[in-house]
N, C-alpha and C. Protein backbone atom coordinates (compact mmCIF):
# COMPACT_ATOMS: atom_id res chain seq x y z
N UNK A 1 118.80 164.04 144.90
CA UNK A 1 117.93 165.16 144.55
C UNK A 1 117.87 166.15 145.71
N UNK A 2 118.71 166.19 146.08
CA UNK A 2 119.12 167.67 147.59
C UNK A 2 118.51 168.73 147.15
N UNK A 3 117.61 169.20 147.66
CA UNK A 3 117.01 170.45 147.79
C UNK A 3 116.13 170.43 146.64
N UNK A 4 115.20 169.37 146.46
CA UNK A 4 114.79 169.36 145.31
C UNK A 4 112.70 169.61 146.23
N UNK A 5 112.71 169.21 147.42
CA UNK A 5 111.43 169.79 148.07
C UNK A 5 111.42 171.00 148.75
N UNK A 6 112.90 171.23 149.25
CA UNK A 6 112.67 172.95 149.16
C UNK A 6 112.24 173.93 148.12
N UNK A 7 112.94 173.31 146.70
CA UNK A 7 112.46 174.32 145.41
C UNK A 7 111.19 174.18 145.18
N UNK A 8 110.32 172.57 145.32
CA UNK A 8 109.17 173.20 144.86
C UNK A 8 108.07 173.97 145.82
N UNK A 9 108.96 174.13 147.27
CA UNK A 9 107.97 174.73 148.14
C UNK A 9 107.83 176.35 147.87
N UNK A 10 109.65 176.62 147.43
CA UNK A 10 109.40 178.07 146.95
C UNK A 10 108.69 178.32 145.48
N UNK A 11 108.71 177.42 145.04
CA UNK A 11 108.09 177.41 143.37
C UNK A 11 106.94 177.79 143.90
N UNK A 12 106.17 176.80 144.93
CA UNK A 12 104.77 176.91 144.93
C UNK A 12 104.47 178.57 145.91
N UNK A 13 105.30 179.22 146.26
CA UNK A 13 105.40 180.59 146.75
C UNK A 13 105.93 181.51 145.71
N UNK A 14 106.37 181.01 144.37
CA UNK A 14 107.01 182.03 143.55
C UNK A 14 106.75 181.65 142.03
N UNK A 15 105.86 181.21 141.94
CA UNK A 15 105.38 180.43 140.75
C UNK A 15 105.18 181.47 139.31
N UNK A 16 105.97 182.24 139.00
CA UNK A 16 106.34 182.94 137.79
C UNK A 16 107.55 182.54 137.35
N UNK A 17 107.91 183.09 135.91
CA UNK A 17 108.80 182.84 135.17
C UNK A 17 110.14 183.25 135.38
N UNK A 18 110.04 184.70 135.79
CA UNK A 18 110.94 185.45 136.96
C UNK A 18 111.88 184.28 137.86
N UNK A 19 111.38 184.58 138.65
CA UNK A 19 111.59 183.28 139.67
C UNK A 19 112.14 182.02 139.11
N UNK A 20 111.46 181.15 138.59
CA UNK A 20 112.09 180.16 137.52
C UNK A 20 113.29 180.20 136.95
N UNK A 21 113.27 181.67 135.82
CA UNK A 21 114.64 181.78 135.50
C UNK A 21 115.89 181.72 136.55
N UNK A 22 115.39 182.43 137.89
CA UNK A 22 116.62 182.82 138.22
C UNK A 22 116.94 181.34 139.45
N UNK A 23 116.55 180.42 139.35
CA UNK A 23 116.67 179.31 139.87
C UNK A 23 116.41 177.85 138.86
N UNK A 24 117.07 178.28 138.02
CA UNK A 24 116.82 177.13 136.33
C UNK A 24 117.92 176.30 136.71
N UNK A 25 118.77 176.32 137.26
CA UNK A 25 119.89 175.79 136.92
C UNK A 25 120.01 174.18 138.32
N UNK A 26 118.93 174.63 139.66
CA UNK A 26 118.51 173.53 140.34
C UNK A 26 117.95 172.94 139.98
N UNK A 27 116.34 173.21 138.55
CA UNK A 27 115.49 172.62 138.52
C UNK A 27 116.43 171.47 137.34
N UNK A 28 117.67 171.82 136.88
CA UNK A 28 117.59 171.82 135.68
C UNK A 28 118.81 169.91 135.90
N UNK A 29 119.40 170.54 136.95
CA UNK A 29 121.24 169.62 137.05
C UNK A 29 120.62 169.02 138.57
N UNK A 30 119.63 169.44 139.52
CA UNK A 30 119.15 168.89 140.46
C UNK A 30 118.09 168.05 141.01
N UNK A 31 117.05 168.28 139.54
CA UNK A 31 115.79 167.96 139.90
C UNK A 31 115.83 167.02 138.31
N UNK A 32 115.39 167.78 137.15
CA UNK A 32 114.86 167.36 135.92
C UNK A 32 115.85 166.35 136.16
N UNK A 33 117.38 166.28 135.67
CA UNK A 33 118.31 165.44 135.23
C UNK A 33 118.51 164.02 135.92
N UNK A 34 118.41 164.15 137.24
CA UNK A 34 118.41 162.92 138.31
C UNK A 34 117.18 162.20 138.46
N UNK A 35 116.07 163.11 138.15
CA UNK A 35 114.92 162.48 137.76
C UNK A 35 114.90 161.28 136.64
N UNK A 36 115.40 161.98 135.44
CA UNK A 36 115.55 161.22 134.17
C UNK A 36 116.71 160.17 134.69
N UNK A 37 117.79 160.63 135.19
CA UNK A 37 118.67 158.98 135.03
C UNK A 37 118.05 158.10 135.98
N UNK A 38 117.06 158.30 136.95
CA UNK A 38 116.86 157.33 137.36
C UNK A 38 116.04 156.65 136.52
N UNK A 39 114.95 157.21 135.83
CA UNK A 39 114.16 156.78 134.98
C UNK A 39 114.97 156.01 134.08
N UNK A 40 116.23 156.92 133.77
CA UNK A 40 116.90 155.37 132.76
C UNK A 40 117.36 154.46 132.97
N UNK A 41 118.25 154.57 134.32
CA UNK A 41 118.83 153.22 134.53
C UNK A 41 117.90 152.17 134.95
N UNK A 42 116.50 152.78 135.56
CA UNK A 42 115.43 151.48 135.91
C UNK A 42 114.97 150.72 134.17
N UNK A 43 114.72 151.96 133.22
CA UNK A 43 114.89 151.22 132.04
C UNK A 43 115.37 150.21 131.29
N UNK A 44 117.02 150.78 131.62
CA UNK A 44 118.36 149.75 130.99
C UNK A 44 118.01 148.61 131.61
N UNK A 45 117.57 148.85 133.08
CA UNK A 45 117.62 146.75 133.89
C UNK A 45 116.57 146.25 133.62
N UNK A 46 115.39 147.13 133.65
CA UNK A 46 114.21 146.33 133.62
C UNK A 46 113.41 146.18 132.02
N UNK A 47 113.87 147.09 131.13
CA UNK A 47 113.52 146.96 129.79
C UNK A 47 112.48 148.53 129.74
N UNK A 48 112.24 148.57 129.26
CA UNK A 48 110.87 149.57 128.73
C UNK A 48 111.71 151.31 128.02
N UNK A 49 110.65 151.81 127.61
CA UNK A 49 111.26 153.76 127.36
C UNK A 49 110.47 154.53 128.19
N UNK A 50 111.41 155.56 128.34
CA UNK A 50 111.12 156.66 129.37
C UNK A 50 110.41 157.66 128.93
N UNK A 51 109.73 158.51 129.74
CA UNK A 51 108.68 159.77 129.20
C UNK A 51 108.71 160.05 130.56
N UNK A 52 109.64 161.29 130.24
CA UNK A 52 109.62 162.78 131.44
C UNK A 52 108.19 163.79 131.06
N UNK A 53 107.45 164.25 132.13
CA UNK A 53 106.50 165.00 131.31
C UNK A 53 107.51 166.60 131.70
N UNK A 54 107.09 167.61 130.83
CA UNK A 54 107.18 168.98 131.20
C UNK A 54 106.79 169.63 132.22
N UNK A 55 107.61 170.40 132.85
CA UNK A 55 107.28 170.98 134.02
C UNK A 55 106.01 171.96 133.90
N UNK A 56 106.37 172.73 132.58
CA UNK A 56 105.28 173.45 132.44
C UNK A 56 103.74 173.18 131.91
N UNK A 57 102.45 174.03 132.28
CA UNK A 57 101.55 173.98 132.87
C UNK A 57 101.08 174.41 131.27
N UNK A 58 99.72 173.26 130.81
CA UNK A 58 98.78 174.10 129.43
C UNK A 58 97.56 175.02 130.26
N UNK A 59 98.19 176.54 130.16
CA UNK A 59 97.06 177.63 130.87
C UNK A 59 95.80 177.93 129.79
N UNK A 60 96.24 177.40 128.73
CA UNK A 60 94.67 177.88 127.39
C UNK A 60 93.55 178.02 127.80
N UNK A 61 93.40 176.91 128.53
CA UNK A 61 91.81 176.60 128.91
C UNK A 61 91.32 176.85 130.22
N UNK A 62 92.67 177.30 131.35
CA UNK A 62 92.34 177.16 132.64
C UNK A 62 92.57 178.47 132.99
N UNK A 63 91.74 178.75 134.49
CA UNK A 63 91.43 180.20 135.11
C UNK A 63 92.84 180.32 135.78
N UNK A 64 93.78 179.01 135.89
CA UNK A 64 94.52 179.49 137.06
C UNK A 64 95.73 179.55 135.56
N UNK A 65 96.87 180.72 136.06
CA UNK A 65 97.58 181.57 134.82
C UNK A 65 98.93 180.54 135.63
N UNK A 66 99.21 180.07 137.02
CA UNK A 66 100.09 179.12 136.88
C UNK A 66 101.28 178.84 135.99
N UNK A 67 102.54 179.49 135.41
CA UNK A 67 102.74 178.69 134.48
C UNK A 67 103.76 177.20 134.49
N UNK A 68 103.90 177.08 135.93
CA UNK A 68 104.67 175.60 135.99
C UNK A 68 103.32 174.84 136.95
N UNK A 69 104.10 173.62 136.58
CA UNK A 69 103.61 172.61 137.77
C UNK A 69 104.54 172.56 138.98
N UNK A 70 103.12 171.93 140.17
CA UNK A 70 103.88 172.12 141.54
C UNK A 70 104.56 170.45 141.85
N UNK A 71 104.96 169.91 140.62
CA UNK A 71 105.51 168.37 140.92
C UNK A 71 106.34 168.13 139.71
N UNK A 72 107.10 167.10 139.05
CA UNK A 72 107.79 166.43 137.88
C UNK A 72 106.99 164.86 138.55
N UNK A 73 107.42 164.81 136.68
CA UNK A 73 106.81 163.43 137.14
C UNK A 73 107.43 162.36 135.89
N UNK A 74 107.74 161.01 135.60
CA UNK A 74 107.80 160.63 134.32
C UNK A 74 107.36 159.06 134.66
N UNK A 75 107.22 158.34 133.89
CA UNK A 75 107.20 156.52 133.80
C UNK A 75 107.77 156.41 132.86
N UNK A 76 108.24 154.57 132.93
CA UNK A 76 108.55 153.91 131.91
C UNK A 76 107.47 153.05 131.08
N UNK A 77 107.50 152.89 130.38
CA UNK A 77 106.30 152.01 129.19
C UNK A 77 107.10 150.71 129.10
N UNK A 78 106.20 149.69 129.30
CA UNK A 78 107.01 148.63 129.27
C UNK A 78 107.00 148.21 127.84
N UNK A 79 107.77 147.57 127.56
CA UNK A 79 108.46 146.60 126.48
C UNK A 79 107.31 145.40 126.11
N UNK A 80 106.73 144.91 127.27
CA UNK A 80 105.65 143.33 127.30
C UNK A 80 104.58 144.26 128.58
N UNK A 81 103.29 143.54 128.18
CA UNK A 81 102.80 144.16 128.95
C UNK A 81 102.37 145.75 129.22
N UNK A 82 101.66 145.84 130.40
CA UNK A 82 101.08 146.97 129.90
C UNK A 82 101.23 148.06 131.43
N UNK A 83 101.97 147.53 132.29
CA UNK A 83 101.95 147.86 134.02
C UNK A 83 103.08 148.98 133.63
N UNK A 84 102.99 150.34 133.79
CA UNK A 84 103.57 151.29 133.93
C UNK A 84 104.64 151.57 135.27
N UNK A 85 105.73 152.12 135.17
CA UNK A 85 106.20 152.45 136.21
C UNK A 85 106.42 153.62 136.62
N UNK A 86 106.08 154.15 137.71
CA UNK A 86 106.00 155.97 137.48
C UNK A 86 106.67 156.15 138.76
N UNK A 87 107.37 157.81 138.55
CA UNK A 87 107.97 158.34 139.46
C UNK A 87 107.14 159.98 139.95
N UNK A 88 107.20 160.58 140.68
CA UNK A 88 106.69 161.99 140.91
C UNK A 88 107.41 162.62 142.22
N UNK A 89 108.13 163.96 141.52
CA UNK A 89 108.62 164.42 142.77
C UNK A 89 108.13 165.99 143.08
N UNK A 90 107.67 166.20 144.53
CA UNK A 90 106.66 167.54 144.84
C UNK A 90 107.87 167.84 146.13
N UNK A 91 107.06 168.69 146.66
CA UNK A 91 107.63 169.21 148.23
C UNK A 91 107.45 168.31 148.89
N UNK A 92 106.52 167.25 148.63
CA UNK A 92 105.92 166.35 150.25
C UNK A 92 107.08 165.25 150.05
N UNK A 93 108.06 164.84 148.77
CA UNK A 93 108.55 164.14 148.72
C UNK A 93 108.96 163.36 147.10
N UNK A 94 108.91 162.49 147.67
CA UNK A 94 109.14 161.17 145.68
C UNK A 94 108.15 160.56 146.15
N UNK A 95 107.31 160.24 145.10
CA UNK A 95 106.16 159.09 145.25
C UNK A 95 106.76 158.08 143.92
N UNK A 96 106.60 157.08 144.12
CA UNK A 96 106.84 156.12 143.29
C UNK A 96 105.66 154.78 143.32
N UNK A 97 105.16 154.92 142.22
CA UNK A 97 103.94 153.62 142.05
C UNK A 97 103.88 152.79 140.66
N UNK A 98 103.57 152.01 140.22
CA UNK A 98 103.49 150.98 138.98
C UNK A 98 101.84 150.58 139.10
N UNK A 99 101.25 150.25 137.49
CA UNK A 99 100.37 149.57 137.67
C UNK A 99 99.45 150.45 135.97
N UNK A 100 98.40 150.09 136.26
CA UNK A 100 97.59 150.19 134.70
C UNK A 100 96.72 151.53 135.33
N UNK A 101 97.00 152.64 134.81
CA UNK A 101 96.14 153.56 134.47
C UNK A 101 95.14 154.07 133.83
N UNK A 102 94.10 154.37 134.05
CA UNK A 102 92.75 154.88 133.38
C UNK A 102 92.52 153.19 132.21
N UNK A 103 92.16 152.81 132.99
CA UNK A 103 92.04 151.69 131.77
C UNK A 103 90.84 152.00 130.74
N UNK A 104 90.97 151.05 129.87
CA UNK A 104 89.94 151.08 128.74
C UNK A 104 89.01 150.14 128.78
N UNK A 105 87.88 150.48 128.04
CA UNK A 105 86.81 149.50 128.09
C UNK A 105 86.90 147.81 127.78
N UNK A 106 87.88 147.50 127.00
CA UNK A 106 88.07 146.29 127.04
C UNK A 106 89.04 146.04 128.49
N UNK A 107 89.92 146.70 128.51
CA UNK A 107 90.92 146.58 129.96
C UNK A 107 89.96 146.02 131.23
N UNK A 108 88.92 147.17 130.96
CA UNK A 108 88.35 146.88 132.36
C UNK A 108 87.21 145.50 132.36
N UNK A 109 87.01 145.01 130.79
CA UNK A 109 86.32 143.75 131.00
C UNK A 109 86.85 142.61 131.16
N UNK A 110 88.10 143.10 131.15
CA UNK A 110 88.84 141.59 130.78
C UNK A 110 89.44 141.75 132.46
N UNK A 111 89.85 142.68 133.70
CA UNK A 111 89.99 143.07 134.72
C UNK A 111 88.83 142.54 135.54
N UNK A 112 87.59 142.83 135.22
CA UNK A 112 86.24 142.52 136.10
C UNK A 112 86.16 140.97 135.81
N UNK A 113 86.31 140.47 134.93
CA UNK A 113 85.73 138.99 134.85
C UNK A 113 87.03 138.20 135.58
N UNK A 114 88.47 138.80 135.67
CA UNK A 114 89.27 137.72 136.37
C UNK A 114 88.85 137.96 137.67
N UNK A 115 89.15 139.41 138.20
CA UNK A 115 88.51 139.57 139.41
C UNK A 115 87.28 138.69 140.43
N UNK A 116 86.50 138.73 139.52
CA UNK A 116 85.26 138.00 139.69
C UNK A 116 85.37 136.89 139.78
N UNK A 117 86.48 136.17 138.78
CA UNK A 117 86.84 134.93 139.03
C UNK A 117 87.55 134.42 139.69
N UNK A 118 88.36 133.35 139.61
CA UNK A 118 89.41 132.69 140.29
C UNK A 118 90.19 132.99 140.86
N UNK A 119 90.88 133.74 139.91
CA UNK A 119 92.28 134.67 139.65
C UNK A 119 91.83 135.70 140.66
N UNK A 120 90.23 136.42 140.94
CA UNK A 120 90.34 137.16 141.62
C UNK A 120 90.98 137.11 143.23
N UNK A 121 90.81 135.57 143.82
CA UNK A 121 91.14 135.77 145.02
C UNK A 121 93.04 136.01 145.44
N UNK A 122 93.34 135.85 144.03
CA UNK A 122 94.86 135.81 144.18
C UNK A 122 95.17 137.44 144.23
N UNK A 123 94.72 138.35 143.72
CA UNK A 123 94.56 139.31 143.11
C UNK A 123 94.33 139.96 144.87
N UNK A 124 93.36 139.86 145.32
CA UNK A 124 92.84 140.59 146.99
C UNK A 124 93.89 139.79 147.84
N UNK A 125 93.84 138.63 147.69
CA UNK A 125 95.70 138.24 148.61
C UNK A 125 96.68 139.32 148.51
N UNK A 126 97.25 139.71 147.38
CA UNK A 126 98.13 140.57 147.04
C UNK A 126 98.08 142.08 147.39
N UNK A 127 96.92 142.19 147.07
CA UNK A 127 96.83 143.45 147.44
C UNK A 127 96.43 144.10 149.23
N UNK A 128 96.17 142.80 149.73
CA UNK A 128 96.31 143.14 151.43
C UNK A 128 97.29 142.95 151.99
N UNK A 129 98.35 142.01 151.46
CA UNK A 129 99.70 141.38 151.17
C UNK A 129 100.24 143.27 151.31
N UNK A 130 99.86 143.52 150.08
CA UNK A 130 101.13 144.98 149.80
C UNK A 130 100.50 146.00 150.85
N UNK A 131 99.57 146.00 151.23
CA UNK A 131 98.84 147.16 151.96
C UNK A 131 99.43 146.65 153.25
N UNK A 132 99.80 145.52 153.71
CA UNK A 132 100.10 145.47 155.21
C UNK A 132 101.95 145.83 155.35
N UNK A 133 102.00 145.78 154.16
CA UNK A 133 103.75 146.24 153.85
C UNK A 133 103.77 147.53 153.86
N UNK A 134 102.86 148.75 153.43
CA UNK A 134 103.09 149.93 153.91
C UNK A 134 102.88 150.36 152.40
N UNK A 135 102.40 149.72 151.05
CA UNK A 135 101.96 150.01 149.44
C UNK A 135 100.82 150.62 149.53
N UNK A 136 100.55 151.64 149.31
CA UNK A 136 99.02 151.83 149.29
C UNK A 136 98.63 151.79 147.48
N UNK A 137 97.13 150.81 147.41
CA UNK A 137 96.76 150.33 146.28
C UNK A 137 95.07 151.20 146.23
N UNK A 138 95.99 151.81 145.08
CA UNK A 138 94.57 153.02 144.85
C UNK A 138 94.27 153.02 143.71
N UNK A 139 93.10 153.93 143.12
CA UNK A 139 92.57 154.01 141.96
C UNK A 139 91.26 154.80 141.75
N UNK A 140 91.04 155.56 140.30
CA UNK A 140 89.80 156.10 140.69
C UNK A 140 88.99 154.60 140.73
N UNK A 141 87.51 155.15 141.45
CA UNK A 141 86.89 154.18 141.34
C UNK A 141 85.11 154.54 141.17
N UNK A 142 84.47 153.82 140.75
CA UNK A 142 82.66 153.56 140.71
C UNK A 142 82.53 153.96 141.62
N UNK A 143 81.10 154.75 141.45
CA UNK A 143 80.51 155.24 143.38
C UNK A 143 79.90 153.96 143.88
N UNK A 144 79.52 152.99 142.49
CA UNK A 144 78.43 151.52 142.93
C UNK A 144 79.07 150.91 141.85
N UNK A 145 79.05 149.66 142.49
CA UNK A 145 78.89 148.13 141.57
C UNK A 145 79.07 147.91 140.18
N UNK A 146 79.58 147.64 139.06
CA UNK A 146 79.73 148.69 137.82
C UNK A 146 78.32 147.41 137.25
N UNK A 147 78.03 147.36 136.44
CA UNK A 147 76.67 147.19 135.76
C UNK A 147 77.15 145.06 135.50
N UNK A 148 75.92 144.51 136.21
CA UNK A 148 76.37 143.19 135.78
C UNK A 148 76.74 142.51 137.29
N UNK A 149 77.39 142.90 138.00
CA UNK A 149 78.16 142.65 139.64
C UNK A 149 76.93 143.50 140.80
N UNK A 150 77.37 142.60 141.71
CA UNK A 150 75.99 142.51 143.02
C UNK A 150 76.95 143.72 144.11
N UNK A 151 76.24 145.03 144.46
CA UNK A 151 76.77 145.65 145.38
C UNK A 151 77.63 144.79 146.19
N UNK A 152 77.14 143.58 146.82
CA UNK A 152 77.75 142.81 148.03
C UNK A 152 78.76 141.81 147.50
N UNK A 153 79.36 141.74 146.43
CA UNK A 153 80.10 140.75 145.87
C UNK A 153 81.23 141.01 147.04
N UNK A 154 82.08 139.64 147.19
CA UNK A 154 83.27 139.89 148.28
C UNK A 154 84.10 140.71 147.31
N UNK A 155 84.40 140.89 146.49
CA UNK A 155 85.43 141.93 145.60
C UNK A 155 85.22 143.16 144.87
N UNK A 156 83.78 143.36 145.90
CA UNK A 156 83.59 144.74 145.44
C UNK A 156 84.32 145.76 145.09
N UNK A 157 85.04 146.24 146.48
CA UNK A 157 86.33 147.04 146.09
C UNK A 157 87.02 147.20 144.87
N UNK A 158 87.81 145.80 144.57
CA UNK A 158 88.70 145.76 143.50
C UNK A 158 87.58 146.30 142.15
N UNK A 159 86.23 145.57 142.28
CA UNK A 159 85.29 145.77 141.19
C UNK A 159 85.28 146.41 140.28
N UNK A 160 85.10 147.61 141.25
CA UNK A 160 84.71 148.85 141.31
C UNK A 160 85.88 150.25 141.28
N UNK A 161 86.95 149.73 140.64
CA UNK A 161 88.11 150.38 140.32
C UNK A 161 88.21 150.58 138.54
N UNK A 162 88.58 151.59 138.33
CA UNK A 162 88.78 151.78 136.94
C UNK A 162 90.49 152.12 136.57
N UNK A 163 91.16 152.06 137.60
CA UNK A 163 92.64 151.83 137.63
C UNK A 163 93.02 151.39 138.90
N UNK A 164 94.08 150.81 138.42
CA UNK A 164 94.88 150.08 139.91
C UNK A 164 96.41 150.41 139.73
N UNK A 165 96.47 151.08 141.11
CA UNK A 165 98.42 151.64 141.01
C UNK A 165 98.64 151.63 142.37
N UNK A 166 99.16 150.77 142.57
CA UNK A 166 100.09 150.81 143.99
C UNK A 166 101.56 151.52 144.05
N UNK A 167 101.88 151.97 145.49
CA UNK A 167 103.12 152.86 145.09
C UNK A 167 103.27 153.37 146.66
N UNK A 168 104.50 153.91 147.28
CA UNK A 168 104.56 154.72 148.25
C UNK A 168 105.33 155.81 148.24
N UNK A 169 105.49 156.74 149.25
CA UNK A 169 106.28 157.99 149.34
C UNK A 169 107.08 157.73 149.90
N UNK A 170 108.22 157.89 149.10
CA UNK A 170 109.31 158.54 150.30
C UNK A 170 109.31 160.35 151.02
N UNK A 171 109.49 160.04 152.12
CA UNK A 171 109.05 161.47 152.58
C UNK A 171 110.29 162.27 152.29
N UNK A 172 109.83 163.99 152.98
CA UNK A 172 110.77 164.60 152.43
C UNK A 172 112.10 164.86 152.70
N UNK A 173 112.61 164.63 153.94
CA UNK A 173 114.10 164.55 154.55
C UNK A 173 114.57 163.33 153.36
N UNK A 174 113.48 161.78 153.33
CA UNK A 174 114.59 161.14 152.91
C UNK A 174 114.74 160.98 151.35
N UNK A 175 113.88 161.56 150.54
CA UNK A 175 114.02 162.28 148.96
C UNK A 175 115.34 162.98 149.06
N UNK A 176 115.25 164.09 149.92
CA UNK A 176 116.60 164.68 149.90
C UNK A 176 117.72 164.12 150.29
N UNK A 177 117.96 162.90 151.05
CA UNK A 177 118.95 162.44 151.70
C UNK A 177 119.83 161.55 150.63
N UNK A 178 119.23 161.36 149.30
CA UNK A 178 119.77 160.72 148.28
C UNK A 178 119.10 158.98 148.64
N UNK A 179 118.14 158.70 149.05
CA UNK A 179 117.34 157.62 149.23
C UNK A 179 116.49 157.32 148.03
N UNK A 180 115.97 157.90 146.71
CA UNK A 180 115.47 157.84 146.15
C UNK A 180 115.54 156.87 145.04
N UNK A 181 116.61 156.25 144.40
CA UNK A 181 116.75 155.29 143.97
C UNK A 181 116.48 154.06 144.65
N UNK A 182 117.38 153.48 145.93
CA UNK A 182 117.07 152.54 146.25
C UNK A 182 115.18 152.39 146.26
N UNK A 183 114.88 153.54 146.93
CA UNK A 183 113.19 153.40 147.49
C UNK A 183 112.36 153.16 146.35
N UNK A 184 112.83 153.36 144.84
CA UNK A 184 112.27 153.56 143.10
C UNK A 184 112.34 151.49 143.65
N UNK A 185 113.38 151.18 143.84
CA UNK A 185 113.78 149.84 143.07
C UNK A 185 112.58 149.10 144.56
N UNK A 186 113.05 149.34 145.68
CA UNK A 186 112.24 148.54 146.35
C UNK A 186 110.89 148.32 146.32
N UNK A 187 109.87 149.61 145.56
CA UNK A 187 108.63 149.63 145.57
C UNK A 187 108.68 148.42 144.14
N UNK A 188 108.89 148.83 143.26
CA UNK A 188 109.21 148.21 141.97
C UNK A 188 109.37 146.95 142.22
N UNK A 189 110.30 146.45 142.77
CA UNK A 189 110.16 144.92 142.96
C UNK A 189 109.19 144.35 144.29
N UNK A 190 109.20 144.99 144.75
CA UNK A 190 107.86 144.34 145.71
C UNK A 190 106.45 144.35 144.79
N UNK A 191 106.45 145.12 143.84
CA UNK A 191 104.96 145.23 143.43
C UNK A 191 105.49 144.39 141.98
N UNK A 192 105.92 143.86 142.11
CA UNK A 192 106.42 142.90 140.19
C UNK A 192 105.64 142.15 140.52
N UNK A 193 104.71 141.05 141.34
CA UNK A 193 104.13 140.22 141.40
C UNK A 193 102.69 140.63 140.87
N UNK A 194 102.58 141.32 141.91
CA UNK A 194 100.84 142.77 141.95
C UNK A 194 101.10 142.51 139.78
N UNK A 195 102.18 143.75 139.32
CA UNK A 195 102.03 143.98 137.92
C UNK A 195 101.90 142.52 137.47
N UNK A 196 102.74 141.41 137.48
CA UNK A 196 102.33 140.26 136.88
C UNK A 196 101.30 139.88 136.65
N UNK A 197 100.61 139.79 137.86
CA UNK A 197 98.84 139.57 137.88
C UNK A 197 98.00 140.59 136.83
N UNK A 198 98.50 141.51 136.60
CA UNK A 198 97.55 142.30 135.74
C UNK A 198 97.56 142.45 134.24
N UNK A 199 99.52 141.85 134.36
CA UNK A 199 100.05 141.73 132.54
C UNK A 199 99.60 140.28 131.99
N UNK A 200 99.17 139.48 133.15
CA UNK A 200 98.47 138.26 132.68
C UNK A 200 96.85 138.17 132.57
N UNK A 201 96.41 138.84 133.39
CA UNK A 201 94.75 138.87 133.37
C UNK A 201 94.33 140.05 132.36
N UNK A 202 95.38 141.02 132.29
CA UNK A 202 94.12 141.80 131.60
C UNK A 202 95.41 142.60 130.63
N UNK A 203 96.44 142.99 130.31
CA UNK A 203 97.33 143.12 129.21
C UNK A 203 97.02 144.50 128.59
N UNK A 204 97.78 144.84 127.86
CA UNK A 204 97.32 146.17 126.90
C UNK A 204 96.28 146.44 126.44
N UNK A 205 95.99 147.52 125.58
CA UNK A 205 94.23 147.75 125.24
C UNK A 205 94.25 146.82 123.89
N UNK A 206 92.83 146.32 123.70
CA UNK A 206 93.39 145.48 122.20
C UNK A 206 92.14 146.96 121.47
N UNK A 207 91.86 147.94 122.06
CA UNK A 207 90.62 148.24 121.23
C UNK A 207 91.94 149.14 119.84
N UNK A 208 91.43 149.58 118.64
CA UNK A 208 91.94 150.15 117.45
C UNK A 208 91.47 151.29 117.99
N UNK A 209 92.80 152.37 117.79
CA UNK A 209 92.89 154.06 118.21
C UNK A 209 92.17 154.96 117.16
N UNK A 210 91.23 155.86 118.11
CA UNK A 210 90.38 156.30 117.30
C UNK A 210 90.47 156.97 116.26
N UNK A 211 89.62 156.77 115.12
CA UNK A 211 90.44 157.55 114.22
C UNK A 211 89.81 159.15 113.59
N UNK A 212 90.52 160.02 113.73
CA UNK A 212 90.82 161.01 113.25
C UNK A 212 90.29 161.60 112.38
N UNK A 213 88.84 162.75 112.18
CA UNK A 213 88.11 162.91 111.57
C UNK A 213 88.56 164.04 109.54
């Protein structure tokens, strides 16, 4: 992906359509396309389908007229399970992370009670495990205790998360240096254990999608 954090530094200095057009053909054979095969070939080995999002920006509702985004981004959906694998590439670099996003209300009950339990201490092993490897394990989270759990519980932290995604950057020399695959696969399999723990404790949403008035 060569010159793929220079473009979005000028994107983010030239962020019209103008501009765009007359540099379509990097975003297009340099950035979008190498994006996606990596997304597929991690597919083909590891199982799941791919979802590139659009570069461009929904302005309907927002003050800023923007009409691209200042990043790409896509994951795979797994096949079993419910641990996402995602890619994102900006100026600062490729970020690459896996793990359960915005969970749902059953997600997060069936998440708090392993936590809480047994399973939880395997769960904070792992995740100081990946944090001393250089993974950072983030998520939005509760300002307090979520309802039911003692401010001071030893697993507050984890508690008190409403998603969990670990992931790191590759910075920007080595995005461009053609490092980006290997660095996709190494985060990915270092964190297969982390996702295991979560496709076993707490799995897809079981709630029925809302329906449609």
């Amino acid at each position: 992906m060569s010159g793929a954090c220079d473009w979005f530094a000028a994107l983010e200095a030239n962020n019209n359509k103008a501009w765009f057009e007359q540099n379509r053909a990097v975003w297009e054979d340099g950035i979008r396309d190498p994006l996606t095969a990596l997304l597929n070939d991690a597919a083909a080995a590891r199982g799941g389908s791919v979802k590139v999002f659009r570069l461009n920006r929904d302005v309907r509702f927002s003050k800023d007229k923007s009409p691209y985004k200042l990043s790409t981004s896509g994951y795979i959906s797994p096949d079993e399970g419910a641990a996402a694998l995602y890619v994102s590439l900006s100026k600062d670099g490729l970020y690459v992370g896996c793990g359960y996003y915005d969970m749902t209300r059953d997600q997060l009950a069936r998440f708090r009670a392993a936590v809480a339990g047994s399973a939880g201490a395997g769960l904070a092993a792992e995740v100081a495990s990946l944090r001393r490897d250089g993974v950072e394990v983030h998520g939005r989270s509760l300002k307090t205790a979520p309802r039911g759990f003692a401010k001071d519980h030893q697993r507050i932290e984890l508690l008190r998360m409403k998603e969990m995604i670990a992931g790191a950057r590759l910075d920007r020399d080595q995005s461009e240096a053609g490092g980006a695959s290997a660095h996709a696969n190494q985060i990915w399999d270092r964190t297969a254990s982390w996702c295991d723990w979560l496709d076993t404790h707490v799995g897809p949403s079981e709630a029925l999608p809302e329906a449609f008035p």
